[in-house]
PDB file of N, CA and C in Angstrom:
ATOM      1  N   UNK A   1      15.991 -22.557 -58.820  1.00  0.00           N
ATOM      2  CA  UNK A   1      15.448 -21.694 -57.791  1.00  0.00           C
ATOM      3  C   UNK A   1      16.611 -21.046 -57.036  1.00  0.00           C
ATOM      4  N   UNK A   2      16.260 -20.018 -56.887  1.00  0.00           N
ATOM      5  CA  UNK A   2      17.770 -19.221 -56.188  1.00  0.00           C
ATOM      6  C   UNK A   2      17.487 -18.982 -55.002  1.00  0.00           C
ATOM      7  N   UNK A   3      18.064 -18.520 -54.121  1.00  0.00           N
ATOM      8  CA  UNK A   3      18.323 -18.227 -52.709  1.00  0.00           C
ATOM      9  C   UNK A   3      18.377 -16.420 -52.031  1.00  0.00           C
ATOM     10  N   UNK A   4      17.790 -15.848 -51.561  1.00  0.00           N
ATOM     11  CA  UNK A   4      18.168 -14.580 -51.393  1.00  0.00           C
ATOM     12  C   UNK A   4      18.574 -14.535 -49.920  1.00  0.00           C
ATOM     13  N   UNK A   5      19.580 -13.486 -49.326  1.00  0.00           N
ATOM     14  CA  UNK A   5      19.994 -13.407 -48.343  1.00  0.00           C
ATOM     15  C   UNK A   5      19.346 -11.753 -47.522  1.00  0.00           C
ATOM     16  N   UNK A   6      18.708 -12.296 -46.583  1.00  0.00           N
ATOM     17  CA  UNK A   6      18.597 -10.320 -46.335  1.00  0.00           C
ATOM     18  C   UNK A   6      19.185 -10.153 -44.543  1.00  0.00           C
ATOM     19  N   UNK A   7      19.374  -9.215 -43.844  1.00  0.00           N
ATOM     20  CA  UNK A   7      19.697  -9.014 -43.374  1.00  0.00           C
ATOM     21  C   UNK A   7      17.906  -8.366 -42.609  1.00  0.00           C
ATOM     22  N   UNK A   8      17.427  -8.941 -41.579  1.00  0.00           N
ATOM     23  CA  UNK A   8      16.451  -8.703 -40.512  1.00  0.00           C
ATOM     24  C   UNK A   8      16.496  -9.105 -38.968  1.00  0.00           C
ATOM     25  N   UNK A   9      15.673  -8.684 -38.377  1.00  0.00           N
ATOM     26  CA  UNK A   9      15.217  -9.248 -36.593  1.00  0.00           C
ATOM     27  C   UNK A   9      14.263 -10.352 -36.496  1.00  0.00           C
ATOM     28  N   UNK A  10      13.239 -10.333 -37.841  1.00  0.00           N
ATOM     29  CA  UNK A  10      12.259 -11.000 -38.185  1.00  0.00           C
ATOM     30  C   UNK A  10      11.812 -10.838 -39.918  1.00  0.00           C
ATOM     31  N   UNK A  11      11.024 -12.237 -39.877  1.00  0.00           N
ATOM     32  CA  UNK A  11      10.343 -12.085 -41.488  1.00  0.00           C
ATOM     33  C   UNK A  11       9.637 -10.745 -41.898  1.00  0.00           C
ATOM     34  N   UNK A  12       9.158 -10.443 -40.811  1.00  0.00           N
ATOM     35  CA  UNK A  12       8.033  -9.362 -41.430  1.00  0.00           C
ATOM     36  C   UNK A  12       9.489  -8.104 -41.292  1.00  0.00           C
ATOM     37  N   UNK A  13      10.175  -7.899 -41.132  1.00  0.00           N
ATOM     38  CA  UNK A  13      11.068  -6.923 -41.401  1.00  0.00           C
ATOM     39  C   UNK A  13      11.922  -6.947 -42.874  1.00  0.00           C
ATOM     40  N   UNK A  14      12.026  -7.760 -43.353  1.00  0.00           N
ATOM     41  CA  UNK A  14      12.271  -8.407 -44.445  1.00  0.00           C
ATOM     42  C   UNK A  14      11.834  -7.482 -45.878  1.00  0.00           C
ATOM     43  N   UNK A  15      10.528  -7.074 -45.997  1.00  0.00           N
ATOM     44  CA  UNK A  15       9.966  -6.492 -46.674  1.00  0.00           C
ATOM     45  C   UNK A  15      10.849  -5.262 -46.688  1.00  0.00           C
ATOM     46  N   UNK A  16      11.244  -4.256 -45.703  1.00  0.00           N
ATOM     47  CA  UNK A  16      11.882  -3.340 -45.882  1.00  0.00           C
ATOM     48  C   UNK A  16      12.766  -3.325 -45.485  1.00  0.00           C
ATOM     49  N   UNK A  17      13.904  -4.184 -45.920  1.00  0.00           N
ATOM     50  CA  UNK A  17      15.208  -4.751 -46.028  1.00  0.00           C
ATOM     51  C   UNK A  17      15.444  -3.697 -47.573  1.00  0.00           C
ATOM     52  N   UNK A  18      17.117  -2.916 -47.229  1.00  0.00           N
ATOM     53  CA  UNK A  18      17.344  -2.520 -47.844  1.00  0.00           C
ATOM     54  C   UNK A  18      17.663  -3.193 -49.311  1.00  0.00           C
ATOM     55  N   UNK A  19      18.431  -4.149 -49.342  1.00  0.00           N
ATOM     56  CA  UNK A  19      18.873  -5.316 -49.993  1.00  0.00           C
ATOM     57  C   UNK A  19      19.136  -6.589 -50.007  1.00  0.00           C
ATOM     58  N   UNK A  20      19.259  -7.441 -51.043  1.00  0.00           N
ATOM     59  CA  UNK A  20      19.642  -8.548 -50.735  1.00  0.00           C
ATOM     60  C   UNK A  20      20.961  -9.663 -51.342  1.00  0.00           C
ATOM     61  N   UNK A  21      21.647 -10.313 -50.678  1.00  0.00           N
ATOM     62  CA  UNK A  21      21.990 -11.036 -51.924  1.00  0.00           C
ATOM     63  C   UNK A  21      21.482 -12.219 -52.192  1.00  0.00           C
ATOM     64  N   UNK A  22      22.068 -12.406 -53.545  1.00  0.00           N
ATOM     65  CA  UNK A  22      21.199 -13.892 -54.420  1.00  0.00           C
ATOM     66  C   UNK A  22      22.448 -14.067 -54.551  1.00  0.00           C
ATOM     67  N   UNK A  23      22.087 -16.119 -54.767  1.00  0.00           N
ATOM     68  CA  UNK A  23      22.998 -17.248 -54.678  1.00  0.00           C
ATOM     69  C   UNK A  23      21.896 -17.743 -55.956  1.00  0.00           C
ATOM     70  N   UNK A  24      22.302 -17.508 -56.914  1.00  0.00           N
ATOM     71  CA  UNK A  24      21.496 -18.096 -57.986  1.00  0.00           C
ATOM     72  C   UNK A  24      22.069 -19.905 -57.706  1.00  0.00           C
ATOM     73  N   UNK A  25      20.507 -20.444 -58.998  1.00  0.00           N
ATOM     74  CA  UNK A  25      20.652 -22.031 -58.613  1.00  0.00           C
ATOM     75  C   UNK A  25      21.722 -22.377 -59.580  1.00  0.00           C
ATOM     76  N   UNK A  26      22.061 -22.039 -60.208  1.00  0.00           N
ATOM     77  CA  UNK A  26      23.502 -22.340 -61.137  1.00  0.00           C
ATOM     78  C   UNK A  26      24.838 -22.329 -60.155  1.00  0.00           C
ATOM     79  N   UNK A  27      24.707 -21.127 -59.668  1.00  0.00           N
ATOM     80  CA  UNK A  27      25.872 -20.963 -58.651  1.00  0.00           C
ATOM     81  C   UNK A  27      25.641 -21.944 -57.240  1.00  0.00           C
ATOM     82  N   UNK A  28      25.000 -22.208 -56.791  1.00  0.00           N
ATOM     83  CA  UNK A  28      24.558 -23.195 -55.683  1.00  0.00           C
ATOM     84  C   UNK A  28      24.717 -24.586 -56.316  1.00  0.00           C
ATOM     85  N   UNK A  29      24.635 -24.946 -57.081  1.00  0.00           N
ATOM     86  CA  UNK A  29      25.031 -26.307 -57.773  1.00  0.00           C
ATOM     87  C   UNK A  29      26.069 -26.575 -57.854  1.00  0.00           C
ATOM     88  N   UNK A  30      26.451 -25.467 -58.276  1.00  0.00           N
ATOM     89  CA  UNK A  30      28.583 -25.873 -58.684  1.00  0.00           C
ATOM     90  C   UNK A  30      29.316 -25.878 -58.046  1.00  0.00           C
ATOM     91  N   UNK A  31      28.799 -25.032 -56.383  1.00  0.00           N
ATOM     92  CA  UNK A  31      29.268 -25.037 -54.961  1.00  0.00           C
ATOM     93  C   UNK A  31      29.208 -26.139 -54.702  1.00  0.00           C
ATOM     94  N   UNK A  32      27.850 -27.032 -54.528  1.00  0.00           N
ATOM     95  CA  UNK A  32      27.442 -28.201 -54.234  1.00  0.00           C
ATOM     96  C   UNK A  32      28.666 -29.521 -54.741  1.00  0.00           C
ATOM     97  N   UNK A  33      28.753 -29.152 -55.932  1.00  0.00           N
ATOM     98  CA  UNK A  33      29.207 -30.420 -56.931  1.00  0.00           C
ATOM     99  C   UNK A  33      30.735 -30.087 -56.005  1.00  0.00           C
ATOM    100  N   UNK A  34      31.356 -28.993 -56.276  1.00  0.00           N
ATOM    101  CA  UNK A  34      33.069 -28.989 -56.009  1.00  0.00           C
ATOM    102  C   UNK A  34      33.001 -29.538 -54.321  1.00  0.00           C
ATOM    103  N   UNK A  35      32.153 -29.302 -53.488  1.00  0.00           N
ATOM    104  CA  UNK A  35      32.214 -29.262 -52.180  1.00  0.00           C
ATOM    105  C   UNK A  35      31.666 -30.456 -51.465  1.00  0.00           C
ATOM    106  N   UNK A  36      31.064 -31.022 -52.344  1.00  0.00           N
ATOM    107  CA  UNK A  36      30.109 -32.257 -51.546  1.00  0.00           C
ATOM    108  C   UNK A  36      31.066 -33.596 -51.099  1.00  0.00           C
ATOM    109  N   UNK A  37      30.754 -33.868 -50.050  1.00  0.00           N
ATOM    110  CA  UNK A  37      31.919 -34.933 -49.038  1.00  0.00           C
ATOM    111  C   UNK A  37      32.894 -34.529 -49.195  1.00  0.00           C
ATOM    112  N   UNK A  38      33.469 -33.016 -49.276  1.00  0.00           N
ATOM    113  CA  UNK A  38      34.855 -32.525 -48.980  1.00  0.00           C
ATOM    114  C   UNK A  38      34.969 -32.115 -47.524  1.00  0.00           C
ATOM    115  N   UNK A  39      34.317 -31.404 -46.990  1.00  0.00           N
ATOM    116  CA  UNK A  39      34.171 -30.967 -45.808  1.00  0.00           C
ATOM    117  C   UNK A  39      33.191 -30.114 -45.238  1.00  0.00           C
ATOM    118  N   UNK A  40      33.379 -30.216 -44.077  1.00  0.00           N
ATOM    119  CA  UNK A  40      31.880 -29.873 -43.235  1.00  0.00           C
ATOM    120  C   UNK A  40      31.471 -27.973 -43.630  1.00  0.00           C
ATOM    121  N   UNK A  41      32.769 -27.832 -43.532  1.00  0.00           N
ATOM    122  CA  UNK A  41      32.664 -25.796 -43.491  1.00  0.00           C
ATOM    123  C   UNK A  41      31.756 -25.126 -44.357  1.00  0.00           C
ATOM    124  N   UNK A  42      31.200 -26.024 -45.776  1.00  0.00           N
ATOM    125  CA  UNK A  42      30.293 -25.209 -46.262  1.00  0.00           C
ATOM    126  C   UNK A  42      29.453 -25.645 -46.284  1.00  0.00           C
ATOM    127  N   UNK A  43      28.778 -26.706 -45.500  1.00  0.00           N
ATOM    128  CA  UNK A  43      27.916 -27.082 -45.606  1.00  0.00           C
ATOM    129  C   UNK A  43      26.374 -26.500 -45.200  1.00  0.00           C
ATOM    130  N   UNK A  44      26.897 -25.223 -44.516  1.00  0.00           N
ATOM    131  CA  UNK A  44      25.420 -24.371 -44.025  1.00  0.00           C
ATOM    132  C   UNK A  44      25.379 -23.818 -45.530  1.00  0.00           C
ATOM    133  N   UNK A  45      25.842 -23.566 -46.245  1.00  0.00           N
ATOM    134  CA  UNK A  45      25.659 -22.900 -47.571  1.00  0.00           C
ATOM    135  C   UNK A  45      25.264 -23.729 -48.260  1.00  0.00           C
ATOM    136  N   UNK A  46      25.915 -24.699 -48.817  1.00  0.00           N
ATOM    137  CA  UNK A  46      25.475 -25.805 -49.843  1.00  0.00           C
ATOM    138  C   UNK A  46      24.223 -26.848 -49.612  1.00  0.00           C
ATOM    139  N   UNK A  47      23.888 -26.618 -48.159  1.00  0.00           N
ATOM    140  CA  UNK A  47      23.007 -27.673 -47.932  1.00  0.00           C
ATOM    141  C   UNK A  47      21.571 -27.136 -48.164  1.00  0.00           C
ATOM    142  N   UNK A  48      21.351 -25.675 -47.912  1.00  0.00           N
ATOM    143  CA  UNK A  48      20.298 -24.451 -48.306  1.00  0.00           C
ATOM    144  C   UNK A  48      19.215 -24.989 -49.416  1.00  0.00           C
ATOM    145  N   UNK A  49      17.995 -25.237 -48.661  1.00  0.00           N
ATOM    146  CA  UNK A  49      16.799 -25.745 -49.354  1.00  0.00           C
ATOM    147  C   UNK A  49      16.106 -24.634 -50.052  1.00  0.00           C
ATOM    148  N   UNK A  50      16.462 -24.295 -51.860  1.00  0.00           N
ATOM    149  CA  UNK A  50      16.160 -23.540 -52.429  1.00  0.00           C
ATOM    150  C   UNK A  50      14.626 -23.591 -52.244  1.00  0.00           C
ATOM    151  N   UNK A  51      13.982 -24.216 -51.635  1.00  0.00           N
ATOM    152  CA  UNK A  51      12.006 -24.052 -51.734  1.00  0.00           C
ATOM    153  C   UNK A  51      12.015 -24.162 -49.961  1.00  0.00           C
ATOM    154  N   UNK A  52      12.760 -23.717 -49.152  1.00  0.00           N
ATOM    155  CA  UNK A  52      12.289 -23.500 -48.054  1.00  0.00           C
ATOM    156  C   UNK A  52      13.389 -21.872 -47.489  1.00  0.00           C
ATOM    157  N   UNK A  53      12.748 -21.655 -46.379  1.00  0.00           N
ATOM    158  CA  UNK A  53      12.744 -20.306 -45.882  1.00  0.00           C
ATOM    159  C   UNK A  53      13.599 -20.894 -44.711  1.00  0.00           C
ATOM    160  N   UNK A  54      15.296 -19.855 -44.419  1.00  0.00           N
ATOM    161  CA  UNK A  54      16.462 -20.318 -43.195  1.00  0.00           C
ATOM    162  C   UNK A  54      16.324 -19.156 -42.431  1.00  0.00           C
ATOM    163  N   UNK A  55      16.309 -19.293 -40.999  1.00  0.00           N
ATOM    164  CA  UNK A  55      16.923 -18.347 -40.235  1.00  0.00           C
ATOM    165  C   UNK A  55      18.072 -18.415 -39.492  1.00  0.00           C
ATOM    166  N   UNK A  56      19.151 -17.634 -39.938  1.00  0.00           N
ATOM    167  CA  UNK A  56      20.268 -17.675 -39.431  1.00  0.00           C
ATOM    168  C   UNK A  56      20.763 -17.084 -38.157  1.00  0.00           C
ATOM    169  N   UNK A  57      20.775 -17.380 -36.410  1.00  0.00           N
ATOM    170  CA  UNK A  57      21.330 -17.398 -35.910  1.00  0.00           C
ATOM    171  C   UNK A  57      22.479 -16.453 -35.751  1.00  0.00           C
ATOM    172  N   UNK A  58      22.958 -15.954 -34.445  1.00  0.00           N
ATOM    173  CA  UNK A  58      24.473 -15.033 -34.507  1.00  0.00           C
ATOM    174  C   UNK A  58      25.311 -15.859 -35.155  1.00  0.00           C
ATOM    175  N   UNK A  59      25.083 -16.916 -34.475  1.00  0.00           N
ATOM    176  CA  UNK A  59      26.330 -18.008 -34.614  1.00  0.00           C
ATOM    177  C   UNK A  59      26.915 -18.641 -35.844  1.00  0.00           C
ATOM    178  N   UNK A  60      25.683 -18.809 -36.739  1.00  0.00           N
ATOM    179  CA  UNK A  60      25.221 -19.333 -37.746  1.00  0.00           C
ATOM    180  C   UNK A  60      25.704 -18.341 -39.002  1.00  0.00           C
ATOM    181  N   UNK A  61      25.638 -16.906 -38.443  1.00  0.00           N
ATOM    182  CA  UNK A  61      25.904 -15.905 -39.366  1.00  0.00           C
ATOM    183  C   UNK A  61      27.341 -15.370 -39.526  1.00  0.00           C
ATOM    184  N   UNK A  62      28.096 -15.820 -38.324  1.00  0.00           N
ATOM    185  CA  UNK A  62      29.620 -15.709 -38.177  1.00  0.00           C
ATOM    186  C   UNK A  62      29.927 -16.623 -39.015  1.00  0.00           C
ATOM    187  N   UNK A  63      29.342 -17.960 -38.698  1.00  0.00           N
ATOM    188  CA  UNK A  63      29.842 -19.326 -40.096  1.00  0.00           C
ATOM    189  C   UNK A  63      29.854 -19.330 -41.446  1.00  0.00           C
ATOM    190  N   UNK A  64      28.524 -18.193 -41.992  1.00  0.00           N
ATOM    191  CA  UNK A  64      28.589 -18.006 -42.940  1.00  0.00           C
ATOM    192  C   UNK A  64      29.265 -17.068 -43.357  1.00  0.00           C
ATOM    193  N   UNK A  65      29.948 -16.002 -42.820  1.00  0.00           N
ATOM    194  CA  UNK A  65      31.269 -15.135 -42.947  1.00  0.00           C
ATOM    195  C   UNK A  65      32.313 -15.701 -43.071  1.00  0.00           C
ATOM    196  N   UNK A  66      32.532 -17.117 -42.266  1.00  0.00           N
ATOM    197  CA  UNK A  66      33.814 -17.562 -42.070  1.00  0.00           C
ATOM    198  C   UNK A  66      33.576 -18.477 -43.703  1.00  0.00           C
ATOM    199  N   UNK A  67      32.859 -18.854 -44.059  1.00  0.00           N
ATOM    200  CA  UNK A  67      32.218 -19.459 -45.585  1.00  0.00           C
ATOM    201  C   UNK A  67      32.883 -18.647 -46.424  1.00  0.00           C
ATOM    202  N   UNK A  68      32.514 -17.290 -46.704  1.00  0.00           N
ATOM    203  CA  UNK A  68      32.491 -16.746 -48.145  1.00  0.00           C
ATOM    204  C   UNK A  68      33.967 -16.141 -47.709  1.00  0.00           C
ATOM    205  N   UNK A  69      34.582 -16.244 -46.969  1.00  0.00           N
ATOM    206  CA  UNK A  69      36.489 -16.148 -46.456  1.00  0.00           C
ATOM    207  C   UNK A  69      36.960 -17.334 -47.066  1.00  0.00           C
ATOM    208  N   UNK A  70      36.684 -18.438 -47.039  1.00  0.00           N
ATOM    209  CA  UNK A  70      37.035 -19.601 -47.285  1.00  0.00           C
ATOM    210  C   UNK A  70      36.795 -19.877 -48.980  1.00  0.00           C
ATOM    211  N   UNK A  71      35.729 -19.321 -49.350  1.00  0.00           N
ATOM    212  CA  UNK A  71      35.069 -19.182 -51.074  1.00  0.00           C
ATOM    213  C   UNK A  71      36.314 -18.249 -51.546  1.00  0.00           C
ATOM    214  N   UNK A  72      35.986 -17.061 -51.147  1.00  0.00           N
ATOM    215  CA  UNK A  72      36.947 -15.894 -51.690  1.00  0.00           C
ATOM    216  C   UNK A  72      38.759 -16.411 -51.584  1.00  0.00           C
ATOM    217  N   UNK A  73      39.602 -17.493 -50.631  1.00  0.00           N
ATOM    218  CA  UNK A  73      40.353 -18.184 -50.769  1.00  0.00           C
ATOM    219  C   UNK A  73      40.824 -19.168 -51.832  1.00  0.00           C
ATOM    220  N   UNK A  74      39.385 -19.838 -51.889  1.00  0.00           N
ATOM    221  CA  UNK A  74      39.775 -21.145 -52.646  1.00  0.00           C
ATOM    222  C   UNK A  74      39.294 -20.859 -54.032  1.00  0.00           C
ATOM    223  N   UNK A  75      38.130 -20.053 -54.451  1.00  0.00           N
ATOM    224  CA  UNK A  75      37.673 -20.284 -55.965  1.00  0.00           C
ATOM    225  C   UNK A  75      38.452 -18.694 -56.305  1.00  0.00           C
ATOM    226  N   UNK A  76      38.139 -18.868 -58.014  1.00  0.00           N
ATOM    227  CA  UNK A  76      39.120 -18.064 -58.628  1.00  0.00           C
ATOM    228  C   UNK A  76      37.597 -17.347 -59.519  1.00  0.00           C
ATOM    229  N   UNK A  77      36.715 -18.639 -59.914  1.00  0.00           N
ATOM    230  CA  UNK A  77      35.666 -17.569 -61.174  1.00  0.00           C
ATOM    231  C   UNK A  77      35.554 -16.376 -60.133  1.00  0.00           C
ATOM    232  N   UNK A  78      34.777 -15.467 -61.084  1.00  0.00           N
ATOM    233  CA  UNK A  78      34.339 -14.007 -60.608  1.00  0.00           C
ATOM    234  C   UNK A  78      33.175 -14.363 -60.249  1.00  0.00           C
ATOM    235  N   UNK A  79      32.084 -15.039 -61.063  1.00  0.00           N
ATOM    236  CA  UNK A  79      30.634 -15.715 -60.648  1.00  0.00           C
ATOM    237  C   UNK A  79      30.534 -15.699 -58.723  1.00  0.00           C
ATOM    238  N   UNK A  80      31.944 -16.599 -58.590  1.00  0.00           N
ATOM    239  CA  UNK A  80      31.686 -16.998 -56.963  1.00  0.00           C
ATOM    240  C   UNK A  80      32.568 -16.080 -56.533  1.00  0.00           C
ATOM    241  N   UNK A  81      33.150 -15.322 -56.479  1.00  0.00           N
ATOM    242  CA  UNK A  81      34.028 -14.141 -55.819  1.00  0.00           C
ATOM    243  C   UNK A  81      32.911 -13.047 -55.355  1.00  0.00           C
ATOM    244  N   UNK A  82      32.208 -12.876 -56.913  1.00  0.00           N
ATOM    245  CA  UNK A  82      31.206 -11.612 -56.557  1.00  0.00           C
ATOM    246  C   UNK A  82      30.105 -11.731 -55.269  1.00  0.00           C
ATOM    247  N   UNK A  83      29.849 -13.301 -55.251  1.00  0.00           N
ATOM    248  CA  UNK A  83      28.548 -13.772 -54.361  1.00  0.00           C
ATOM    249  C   UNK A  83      29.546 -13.821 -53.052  1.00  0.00           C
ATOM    250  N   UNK A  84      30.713 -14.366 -53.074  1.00  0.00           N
ATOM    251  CA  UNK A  84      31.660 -14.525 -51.398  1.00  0.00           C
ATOM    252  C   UNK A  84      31.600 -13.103 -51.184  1.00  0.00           C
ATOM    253  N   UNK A  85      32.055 -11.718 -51.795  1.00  0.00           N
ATOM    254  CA  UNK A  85      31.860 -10.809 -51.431  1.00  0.00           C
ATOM    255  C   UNK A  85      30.788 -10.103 -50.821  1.00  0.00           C
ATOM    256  N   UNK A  86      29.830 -10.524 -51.536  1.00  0.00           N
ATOM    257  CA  UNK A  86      28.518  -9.747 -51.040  1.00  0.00           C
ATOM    258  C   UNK A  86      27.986 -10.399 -49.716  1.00  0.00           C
ATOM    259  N   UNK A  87      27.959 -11.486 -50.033  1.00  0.00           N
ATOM    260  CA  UNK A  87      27.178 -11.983 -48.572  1.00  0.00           C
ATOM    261  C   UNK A  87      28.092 -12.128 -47.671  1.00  0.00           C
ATOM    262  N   UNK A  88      30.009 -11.561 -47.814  1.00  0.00           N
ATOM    263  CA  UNK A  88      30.539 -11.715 -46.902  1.00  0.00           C
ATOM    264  C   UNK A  88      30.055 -10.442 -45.942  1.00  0.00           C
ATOM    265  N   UNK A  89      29.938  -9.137 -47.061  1.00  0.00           N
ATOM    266  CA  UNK A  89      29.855  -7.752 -46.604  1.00  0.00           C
ATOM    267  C   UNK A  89      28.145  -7.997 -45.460  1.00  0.00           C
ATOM    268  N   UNK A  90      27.273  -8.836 -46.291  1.00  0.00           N
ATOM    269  CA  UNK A  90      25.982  -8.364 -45.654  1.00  0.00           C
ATOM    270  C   UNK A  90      26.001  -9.250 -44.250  1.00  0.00           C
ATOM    271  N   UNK A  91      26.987 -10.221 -43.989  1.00  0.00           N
ATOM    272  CA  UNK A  91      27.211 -10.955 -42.998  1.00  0.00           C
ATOM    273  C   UNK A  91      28.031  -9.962 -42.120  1.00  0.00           C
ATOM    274  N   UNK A  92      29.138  -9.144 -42.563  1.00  0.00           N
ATOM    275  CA  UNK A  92      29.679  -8.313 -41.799  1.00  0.00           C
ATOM    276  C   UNK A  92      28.398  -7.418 -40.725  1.00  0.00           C
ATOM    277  N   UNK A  93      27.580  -7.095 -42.177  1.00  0.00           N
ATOM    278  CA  UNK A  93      26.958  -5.566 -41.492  1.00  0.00           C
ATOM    279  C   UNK A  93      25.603  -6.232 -40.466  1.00  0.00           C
ATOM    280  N   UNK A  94      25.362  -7.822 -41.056  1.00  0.00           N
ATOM    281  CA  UNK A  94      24.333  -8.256 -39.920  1.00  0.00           C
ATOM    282  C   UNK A  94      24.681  -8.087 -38.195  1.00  0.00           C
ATOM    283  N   UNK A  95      26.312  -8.416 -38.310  1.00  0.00           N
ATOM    284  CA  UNK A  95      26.865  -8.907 -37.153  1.00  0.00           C
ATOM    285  C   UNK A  95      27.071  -7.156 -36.357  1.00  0.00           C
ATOM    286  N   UNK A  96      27.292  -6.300 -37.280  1.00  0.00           N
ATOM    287  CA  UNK A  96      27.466  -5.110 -36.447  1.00  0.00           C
ATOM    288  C   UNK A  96      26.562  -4.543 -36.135  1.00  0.00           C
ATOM    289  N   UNK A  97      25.205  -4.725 -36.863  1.00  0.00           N
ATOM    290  CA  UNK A  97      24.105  -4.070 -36.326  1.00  0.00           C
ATOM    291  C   UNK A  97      23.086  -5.277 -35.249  1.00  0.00           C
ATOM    292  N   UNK A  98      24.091  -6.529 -34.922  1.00  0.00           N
ATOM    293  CA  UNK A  98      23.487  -7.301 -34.259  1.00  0.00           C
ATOM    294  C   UNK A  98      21.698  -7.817 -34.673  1.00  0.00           C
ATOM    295  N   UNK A  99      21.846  -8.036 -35.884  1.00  0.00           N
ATOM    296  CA  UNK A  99      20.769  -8.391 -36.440  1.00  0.00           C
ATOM    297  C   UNK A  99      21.436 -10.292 -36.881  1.00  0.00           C
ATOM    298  N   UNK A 100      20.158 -10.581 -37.546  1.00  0.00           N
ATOM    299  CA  UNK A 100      19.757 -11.801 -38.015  1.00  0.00           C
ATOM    300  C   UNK A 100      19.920 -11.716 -39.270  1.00  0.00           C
ATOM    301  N   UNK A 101      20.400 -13.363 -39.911  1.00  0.00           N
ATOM    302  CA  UNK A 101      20.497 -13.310 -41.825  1.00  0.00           C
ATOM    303  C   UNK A 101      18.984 -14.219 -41.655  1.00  0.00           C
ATOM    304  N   UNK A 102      18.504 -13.913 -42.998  1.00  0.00           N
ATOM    305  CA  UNK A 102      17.678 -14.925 -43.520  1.00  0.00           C
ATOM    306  C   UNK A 102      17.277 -15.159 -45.112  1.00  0.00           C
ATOM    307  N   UNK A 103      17.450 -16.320 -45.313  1.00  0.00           N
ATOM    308  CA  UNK A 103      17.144 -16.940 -46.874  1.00  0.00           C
ATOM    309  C   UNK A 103      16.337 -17.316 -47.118  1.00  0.00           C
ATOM    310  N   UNK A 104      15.883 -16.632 -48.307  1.00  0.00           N
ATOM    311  CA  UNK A 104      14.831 -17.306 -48.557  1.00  0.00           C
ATOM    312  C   UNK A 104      14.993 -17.579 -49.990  1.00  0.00           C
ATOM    313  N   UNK A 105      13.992 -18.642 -50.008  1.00  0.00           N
ATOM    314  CA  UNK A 105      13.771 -19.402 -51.448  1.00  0.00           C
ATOM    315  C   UNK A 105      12.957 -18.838 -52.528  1.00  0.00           C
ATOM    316  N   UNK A 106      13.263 -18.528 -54.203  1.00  0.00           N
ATOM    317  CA  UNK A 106      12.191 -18.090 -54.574  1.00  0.00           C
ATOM    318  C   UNK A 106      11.119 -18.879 -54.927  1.00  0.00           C
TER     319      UNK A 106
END
């Protein structure tokens, strides 16, 4: 089950959300496996209940910026470069248009 990221104020805005990104469940596993009892920093990412629905917070959404900085640092595949990029960018553009992230599960 994968994860999508969109950028809203609320769920019902969601629908006409320009885009989104996906954290497929392949890629969320292998995050999981390299990261688990290493440290706290990714743990808003890795801990992400693929069958439940997150709302992310300002605060929450800076962390997950400061996340895919820390991804785009440490991993080398392209798999996880492409996903640190994207949801770094849609974390950027949440924070400038002072909006909300939210994930949802498929």
């Amino acid at each position: 089950m994968s994860v999508t990221f969109y950028i809203a104020d609320n769920k019902k805005e969601i629908q006409d959300a320009e885009y989104g990104v996906y954290l497929e469940d392949e890629l969320h596993d292998y995050l999981w496996e390299k990261e688990k009892g290493k440290s706290y920093e990714l743990e808003l990412l890795i801990n992400l209940d693929p069958y439940e629905h997150k709302q992310f917070n300002i605060h929450e959404v800076k962390r997950l910026k400061r996340i895919c900085e820390i991804i785009l640092r440490d991993y080398k595949e392209p798999c996880v470069i492409e996903f640190g990029e994207k949801l770094h960018n849609l974390c950027i553009e949440a924070l400038n248009r002072s909006k909300l992230v939210f994930a949802f599960g498929d």
